[in-house]
Protein backbone atom coordinates (compact mmCIF):
# COMPACT_ATOMS: atom_id res chain seq x y z
CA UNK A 1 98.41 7.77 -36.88
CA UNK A 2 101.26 5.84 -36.00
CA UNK A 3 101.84 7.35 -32.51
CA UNK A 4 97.82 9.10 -32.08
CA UNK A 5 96.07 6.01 -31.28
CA UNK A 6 98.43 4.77 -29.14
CA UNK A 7 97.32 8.25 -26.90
CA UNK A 8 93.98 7.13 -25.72
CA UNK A 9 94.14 3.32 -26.40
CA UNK A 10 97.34 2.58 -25.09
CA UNK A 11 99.32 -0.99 -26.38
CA UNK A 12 98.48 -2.14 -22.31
CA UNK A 13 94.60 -0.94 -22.75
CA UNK A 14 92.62 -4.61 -22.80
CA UNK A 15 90.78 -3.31 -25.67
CA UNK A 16 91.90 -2.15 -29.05
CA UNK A 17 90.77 0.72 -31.87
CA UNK A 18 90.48 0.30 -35.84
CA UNK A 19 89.58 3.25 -38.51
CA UNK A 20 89.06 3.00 -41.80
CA UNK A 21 88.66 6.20 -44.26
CA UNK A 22 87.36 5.39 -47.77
CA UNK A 23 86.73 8.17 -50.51
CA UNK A 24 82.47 7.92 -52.28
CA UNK A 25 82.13 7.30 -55.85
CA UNK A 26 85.78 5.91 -56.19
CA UNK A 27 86.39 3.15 -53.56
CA UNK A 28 89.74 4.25 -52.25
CA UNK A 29 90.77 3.18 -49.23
CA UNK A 30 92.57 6.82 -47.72
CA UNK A 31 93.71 5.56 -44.44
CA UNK A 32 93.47 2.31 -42.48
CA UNK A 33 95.06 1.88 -38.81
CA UNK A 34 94.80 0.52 -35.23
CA UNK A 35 96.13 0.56 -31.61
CA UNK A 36 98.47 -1.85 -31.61
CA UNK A 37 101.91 -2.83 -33.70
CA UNK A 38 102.12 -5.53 -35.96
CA UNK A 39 104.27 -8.52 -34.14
CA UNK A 40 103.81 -11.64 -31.97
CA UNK A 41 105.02 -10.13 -28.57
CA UNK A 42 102.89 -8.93 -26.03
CA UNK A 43 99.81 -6.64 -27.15
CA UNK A 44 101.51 -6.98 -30.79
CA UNK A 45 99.21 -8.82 -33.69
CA UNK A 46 99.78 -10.12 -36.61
CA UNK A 47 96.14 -9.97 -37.31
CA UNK A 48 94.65 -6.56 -39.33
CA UNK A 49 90.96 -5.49 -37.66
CA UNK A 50 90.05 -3.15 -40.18
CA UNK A 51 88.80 -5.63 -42.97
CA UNK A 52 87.65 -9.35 -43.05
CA UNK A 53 89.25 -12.59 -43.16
CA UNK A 54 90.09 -12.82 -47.16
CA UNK A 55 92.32 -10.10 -46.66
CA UNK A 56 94.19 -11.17 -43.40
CA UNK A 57 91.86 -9.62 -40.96
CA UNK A 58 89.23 -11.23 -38.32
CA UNK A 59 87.29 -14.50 -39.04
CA UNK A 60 84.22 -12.78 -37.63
CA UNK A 61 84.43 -8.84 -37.70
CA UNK A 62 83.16 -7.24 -34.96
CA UNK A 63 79.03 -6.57 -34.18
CA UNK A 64 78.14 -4.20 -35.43
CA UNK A 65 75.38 -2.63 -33.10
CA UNK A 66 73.35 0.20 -34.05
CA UNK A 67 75.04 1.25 -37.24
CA UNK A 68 73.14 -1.58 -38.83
CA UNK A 69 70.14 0.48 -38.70
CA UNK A 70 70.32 2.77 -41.73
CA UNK A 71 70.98 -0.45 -43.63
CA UNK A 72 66.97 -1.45 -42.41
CA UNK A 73 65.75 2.53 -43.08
CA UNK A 74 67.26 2.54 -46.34
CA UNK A 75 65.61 -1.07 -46.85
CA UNK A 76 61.97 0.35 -46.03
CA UNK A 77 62.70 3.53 -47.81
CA UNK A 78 63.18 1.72 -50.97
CA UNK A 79 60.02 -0.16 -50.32
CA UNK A 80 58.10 3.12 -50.30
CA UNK A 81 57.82 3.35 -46.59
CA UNK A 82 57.61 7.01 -46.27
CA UNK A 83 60.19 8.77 -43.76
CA UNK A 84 57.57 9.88 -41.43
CA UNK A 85 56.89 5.78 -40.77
CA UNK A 86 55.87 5.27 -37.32
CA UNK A 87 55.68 2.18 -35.19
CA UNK A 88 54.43 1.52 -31.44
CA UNK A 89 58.35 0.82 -30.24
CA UNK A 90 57.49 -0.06 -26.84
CA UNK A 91 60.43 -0.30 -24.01
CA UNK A 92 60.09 -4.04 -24.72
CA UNK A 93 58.57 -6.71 -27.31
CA UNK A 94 58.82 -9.93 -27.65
CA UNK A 95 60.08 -10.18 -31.81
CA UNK A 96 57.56 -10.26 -34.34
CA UNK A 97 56.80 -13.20 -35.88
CA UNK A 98 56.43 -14.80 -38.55
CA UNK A 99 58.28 -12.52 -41.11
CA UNK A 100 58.44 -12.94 -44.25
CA UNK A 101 62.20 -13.89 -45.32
CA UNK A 102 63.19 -14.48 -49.42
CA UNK A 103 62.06 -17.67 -51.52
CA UNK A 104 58.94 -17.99 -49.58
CA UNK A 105 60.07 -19.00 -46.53
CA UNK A 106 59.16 -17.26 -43.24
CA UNK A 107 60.94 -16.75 -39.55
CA UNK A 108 59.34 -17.63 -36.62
CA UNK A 109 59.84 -16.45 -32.85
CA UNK A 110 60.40 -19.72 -31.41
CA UNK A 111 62.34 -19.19 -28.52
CA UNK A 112 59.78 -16.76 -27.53
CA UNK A 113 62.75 -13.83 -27.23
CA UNK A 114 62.08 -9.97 -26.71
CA UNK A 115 63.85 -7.27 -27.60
CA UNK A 116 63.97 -4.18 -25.49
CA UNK A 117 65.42 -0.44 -25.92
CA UNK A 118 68.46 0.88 -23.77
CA UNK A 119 66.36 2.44 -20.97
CA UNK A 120 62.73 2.09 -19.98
CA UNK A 121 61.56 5.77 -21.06
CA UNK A 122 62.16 4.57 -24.26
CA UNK A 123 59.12 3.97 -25.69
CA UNK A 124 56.86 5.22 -28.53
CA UNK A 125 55.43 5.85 -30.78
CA UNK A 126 58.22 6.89 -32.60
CA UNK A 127 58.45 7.82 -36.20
CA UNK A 128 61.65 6.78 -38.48
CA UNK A 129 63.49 10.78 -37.73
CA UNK A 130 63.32 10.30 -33.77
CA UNK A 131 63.72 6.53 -33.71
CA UNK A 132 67.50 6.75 -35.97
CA UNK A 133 68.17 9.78 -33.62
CA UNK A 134 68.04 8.12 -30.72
CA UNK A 135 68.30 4.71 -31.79
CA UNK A 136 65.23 2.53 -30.63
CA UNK A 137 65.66 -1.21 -31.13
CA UNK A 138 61.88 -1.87 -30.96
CA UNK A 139 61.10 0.35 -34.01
CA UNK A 140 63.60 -0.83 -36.45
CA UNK A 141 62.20 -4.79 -34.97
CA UNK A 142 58.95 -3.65 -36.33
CA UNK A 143 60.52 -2.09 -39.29
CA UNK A 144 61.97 -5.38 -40.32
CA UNK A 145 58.83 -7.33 -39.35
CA UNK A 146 56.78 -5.20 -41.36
CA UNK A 147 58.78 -4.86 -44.85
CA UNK A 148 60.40 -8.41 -44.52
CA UNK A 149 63.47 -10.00 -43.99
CA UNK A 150 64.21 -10.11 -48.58
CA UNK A 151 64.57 -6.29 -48.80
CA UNK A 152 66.71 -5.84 -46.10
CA UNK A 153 69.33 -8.73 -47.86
CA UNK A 154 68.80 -7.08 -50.81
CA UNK A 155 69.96 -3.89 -49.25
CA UNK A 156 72.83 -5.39 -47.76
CA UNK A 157 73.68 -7.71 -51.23
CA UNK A 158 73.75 -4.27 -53.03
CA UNK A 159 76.24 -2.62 -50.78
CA UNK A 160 78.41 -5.62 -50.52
CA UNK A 161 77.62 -6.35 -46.72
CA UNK A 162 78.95 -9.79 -45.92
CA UNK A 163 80.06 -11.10 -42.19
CA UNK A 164 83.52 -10.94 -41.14
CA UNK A 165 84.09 -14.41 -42.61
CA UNK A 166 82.15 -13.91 -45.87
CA UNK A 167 79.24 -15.63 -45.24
CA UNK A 168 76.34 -13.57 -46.10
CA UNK A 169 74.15 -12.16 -43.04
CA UNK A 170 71.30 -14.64 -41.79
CA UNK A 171 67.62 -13.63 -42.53
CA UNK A 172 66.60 -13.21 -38.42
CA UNK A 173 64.88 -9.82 -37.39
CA UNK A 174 68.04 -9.49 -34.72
CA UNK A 175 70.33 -8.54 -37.89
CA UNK A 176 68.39 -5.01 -37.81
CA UNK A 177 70.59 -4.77 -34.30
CA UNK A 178 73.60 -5.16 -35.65
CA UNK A 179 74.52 -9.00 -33.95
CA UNK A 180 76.45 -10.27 -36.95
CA UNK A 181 80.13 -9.57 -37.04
CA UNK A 182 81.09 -7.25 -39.83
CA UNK A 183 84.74 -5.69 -40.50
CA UNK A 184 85.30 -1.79 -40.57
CA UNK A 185 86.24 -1.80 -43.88
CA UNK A 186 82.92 -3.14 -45.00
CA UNK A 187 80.67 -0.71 -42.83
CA UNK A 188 83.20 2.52 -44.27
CA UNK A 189 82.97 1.46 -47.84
CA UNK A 190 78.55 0.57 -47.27
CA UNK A 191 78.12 3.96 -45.79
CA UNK A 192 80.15 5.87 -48.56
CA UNK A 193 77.49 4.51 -50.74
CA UNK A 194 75.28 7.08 -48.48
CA UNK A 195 77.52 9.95 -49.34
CA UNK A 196 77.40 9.40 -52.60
CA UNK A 197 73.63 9.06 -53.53
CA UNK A 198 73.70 6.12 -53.69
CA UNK A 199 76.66 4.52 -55.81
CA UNK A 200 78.40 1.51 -54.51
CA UNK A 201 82.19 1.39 -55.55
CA UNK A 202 83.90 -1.44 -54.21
CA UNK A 203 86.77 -0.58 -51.76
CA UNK A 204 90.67 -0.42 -53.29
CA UNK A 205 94.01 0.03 -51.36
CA UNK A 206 96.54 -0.25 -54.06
CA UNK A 207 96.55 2.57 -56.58
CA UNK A 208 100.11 1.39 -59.22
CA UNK A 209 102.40 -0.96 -58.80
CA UNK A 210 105.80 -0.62 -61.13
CA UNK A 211 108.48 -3.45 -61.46
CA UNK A 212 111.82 -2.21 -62.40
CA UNK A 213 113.12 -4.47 -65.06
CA UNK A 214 117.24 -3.38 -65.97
CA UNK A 215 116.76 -0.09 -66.66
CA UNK A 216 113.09 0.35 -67.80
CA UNK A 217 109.47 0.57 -65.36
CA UNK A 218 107.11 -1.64 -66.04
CA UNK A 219 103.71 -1.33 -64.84
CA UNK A 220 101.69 -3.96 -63.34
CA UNK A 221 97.86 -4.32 -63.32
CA UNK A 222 96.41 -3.61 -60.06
CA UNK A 223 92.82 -4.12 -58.83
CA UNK A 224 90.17 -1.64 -60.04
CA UNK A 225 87.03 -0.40 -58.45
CA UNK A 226 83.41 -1.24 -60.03
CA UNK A 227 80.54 0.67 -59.09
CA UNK A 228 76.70 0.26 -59.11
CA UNK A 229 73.69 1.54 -58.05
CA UNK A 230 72.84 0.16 -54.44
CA UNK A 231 69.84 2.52 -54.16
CA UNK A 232 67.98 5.42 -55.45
CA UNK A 233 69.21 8.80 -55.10
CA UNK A 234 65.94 9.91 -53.02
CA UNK A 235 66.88 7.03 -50.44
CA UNK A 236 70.50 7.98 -50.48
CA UNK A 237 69.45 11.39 -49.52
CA UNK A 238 66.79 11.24 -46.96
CA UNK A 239 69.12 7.92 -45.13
CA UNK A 240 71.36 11.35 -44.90
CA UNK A 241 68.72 13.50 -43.82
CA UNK A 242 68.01 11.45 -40.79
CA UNK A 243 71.82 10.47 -40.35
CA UNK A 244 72.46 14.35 -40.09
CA UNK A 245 69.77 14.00 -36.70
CA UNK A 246 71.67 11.79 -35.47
CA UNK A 247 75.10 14.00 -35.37
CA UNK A 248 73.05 16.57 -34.50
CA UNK A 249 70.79 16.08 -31.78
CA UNK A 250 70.99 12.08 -31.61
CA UNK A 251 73.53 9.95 -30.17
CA UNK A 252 76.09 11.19 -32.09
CA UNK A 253 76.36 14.78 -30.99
CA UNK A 254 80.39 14.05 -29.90
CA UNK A 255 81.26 13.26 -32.99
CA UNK A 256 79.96 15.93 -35.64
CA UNK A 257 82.24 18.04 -37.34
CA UNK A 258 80.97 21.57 -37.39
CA UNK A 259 82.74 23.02 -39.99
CA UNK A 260 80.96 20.64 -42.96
CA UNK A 261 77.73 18.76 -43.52
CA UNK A 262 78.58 15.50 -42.16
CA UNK A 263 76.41 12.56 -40.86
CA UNK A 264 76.53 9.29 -39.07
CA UNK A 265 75.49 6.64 -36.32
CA UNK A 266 76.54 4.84 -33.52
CA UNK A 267 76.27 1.35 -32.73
CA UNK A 268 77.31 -0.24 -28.95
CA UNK A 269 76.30 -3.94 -28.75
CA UNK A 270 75.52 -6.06 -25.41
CA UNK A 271 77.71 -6.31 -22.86
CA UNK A 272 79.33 -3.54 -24.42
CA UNK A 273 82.35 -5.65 -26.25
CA UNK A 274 82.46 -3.47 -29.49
CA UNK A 275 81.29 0.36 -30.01
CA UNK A 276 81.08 1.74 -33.47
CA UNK A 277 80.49 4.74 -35.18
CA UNK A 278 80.19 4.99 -38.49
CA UNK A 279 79.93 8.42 -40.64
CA UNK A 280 80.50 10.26 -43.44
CA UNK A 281 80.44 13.56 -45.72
CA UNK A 282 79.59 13.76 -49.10
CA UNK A 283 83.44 13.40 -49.73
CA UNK A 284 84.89 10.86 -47.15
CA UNK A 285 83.49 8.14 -45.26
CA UNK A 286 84.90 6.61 -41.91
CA UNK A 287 84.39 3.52 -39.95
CA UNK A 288 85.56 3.60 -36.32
CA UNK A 289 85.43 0.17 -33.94
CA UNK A 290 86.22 0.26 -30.61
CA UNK A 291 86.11 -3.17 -28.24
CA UNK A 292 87.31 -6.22 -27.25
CA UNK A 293 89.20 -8.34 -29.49
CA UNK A 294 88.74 -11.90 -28.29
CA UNK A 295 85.08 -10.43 -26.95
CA UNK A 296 85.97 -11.36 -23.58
CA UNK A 297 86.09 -7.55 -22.60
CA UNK A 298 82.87 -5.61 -21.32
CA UNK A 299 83.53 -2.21 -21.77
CA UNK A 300 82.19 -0.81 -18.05
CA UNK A 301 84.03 0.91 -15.44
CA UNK A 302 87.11 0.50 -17.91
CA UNK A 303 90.10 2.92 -18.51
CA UNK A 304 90.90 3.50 -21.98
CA UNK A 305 93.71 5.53 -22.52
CA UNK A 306 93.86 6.82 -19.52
CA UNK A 307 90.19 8.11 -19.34
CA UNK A 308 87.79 6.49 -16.94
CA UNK A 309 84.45 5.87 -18.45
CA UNK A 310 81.78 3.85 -16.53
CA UNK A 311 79.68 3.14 -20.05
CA UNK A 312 81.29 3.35 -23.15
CA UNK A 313 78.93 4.23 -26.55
CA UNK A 314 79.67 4.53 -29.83
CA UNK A 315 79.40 8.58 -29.68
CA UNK A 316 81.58 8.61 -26.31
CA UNK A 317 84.64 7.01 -27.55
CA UNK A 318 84.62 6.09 -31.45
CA UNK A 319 82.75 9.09 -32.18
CA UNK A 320 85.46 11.26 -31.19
CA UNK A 321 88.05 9.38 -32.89
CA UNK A 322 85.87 9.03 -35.77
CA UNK A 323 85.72 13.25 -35.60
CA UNK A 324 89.30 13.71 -34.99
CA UNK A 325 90.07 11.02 -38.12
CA UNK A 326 87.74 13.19 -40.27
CA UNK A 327 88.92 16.63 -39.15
CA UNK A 328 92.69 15.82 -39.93
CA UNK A 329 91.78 14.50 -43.61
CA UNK A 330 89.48 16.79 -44.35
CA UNK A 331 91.44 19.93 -43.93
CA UNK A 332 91.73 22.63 -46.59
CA UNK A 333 89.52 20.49 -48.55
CA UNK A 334 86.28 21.44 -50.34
CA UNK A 335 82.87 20.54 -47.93
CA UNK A 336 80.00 19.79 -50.33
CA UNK A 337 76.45 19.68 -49.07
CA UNK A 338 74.29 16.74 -48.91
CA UNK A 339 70.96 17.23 -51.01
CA UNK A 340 68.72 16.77 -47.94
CA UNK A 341 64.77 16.10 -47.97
CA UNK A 342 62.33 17.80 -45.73
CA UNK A 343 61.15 15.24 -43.19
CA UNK A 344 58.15 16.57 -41.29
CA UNK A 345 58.34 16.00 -37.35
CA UNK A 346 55.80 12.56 -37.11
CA UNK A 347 52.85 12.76 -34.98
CA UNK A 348 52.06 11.74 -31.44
CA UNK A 349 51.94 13.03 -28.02
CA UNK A 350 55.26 15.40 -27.18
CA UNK A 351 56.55 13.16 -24.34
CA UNK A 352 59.66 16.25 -23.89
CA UNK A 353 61.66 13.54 -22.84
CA UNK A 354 64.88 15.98 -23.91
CA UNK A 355 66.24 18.69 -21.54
CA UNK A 356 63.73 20.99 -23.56
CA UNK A 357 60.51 20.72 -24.59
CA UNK A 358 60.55 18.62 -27.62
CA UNK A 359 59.40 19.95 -31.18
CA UNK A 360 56.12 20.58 -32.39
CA UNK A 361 54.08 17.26 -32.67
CA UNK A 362 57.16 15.04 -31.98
CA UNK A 363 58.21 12.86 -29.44
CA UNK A 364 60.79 14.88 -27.42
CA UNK A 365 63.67 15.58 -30.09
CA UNK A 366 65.72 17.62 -27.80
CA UNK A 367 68.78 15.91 -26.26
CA UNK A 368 66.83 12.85 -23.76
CA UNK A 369 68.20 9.95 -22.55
CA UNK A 370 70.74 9.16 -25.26
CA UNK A 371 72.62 6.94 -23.81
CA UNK A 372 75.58 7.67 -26.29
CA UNK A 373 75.82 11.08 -25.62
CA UNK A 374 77.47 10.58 -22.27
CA UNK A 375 81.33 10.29 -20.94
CA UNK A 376 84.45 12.68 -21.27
CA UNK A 377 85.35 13.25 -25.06
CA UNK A 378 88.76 11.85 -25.99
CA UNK A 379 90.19 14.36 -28.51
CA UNK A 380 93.26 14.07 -30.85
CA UNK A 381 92.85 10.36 -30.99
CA UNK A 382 94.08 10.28 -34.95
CA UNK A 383 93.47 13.78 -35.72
CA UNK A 384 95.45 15.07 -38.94
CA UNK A 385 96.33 11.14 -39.70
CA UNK A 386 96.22 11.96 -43.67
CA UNK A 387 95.36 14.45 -46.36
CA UNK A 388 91.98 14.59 -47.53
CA UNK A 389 90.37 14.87 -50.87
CA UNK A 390 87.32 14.90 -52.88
CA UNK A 391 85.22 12.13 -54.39
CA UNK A 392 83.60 12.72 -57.44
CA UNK A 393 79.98 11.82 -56.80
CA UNK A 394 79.39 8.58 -57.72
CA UNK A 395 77.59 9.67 -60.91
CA UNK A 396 78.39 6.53 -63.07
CA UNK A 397 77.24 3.34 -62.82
CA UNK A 398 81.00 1.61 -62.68
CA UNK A 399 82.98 -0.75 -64.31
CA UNK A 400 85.15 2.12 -65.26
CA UNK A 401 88.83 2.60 -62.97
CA UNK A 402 88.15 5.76 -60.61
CA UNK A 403 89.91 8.66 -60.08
CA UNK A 404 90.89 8.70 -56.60
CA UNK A 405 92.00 12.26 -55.26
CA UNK A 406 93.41 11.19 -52.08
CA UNK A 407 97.06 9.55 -51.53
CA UNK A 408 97.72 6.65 -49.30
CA UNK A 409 99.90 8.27 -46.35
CA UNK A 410 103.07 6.10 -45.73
CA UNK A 411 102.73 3.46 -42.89
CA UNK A 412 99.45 3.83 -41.61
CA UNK A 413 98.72 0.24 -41.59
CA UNK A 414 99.47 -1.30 -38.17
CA UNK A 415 98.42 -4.70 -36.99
CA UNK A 416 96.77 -5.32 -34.01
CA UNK A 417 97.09 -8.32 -31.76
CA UNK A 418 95.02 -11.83 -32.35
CA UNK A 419 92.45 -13.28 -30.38
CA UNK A 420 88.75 -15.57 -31.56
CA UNK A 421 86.13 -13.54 -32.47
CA UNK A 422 82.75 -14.69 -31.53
CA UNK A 423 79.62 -13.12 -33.53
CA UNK A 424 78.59 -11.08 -29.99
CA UNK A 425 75.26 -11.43 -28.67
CA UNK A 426 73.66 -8.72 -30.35
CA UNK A 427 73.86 -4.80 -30.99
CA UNK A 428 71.41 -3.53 -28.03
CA UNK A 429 71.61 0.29 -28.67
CA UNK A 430 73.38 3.45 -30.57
């Protein structure tokens, strides 16, 4: 890792990389890195972008985008929306409002905004397989608006999503778009509560410490993971049902692995200042940001190590690192299936917005205009950066210590340089 990131976001490149790797069912943190060496020179930090600021990292996180989304299915889900939900998602909608937020109280639309999809074709109606696919804003707005604001914090509360700072996420309909900042570590350690079917362990870093007192080790308590139950197994599963559409005919097709089941999503938020993407199997889970660190930075007509892209997306850059991260921990190690769910195709007209002619009663499944799916793919951005392993399941409902089968590789952790975060305005699209 140490010299890999450093070959497609260079020290110079005005934007930075951070990946996180965390193991389901025990909370181990496998790998954490960045672009950039710890220091106070020039394109040095002293500031870590992988987790939030209680552990040294970013006051704000980073917007998340699009990977927010799953967070809103999984919401819904739970709720007893069934997969198959379908909404109107037209190109462009002013929000909803009122909806219905916790302790009675109720948002309102009073600056009259709208909310609109990446590209005018995009409209509906969608249901929940095709919208997550190719990640429509105005379907998961009426998501929101139509469960409520209180299950989607409940969601969140359960798998220990807090902004960058701490603060828990406000109760506004734009939160389903990913505008709050969040840190990678907290996005890799929520989504590894996917992989495992639903059991939240909270993240760890330090496995033993021993003091050496004369002659004798002592050993010294360390931190130990809890789990819980964040959400039902069905949820867990069909959230990685339609995950798995994403990597594989959504806007995440750059960054599947194709030797393993493996899901994910990608998340780019306006003005294109931070791209995600955000995945996992059912034994390792990965958070990739790419962006701007002071959010000064749009990512357009930018060169990031070395490659020229005129958009960057969440599948165009992270994705690939995300893939490459994955590939080099995973190898030689077991690849478990997910326990997926059959999730019909929804109704409507077949629009065959894709390169081919869409499936059945769908909307146009095949390929379309993805806009994460473009760009060169940057390969070998961390590839092989540590061993891999294999979670055990989540099966228990915590309190327990783990039993992490993964090992920590030595000095993977490099800082990245400072900068004010701001909270973005908004994820816009996958």
């Amino acid at each position: 890792m140490q010299a890999s990131l450093k070959q497609h976001v260079y020290q110079s490149d005005p934007v930075a990389a951070a990946a996180v790797l965390v193991e389901p069912g025990t909370g181990k943190v496998v790998a954490m890195g960045q672009s950039k060496p710890y220091g106070y020179g020039k394109n040095e930090t002293e500031i870590n972008y992988s987790v939030g600021s209680d552990l040294g990292g970013s006051n704000f996180g980073f917007p998340t985008g699009s990977t927010f989304k799953p967070f809103v299915a999984a919401a819904a889900l739970e709720q007893g929306k069934p997969p198959t939900q379908e909404y109107s998602s037209p190109y462009k909608m002013p929000y909803p409002s009122p909806v219905q937020a916790c302790d009675g109280k109720t948002w309102t639309n009073q600056e009259h905004a709208d909310v609109e999809n990446e590209s005018t074709s995009e409209h509906g109606p969608y249901p929940l397989k095709e919208a997550m696919a190719k990640s429509v804003n105005t379907y998961f707005v009426q998501m929101i608006s139509d469960i409520g604001l209180c299950p989607v914090v409940n969601m969140t509360n359960n798998l220990h999503v807090v902004q960058g700072n701490g603060d828990k996420l406000p109760q506004v309909p734009a939160i389903a778009l990913g505008s709050k900042g969040i840190s990678p570590l907290t996005m890799a350690t929520a989504y590894a509560a996917f992989a495992s079917r639903g059991m939240y362990c909270t993240p760890i870093a330090i496995e033993s410490i021993t003091q050496k007192i004369g002659g004798q080790q002592k050993s010294l308590p360390v931190p130990k993971s809890t789990c819980s139950r964040a959400m039902s197994q069905k949820t867990a599963d069909t959230v990685n049902t339609l995950l798995q559409g994403v990597i594989d005919s959504g806007t995440g097709q750059q960054a599947g692995l194709s030797d393993r089941d493996n899901a994910g999503k990608t998340g780019t938020t306006d003005e294109r200042k931070n791209a995600w993407f955000v995945g996992y199997t059912p034994n390792l889970a990965g958070a990739v940001w790419v962006g701007s660190a002071t959010q000064k930075v749009q990512m357009e007509n930018i060169r990031i190590g070395g490659v020229f892209n005129a958009l960057v997306y969440g599948g165009q850059v992270p994705g690939p690192i995300w893939r490459d991260a994955m590939t080099g921990a995973l190898e030689g190690k077991p690849s478990p299936s997910f326990n997926l769910v059959n999730i019909p195709d929804g109704g409507g007209k077949d629009k065959g917005k894709g390169k081919g002619p869409g499936t059945g009663n769908g909307n146009g499944t095949t390929d379309g205009n993805n806009g994460d799916n473009g760009g060169d793919t940057i390969g070998g951005l961390i590839g092989g950066l540590t061993d891999g392993g294999t979670g055990n399941g989540g099966t228990t409902d915590g309190g327990a210590f783990p039993n992490p089968t993964f090992s920590i590789p030595g000095g993977f952790i490099r800082g990245q340089s400072g900068g004010t975060h701001g909270n973005g305005n908004g994820g816009q699209r996958g």
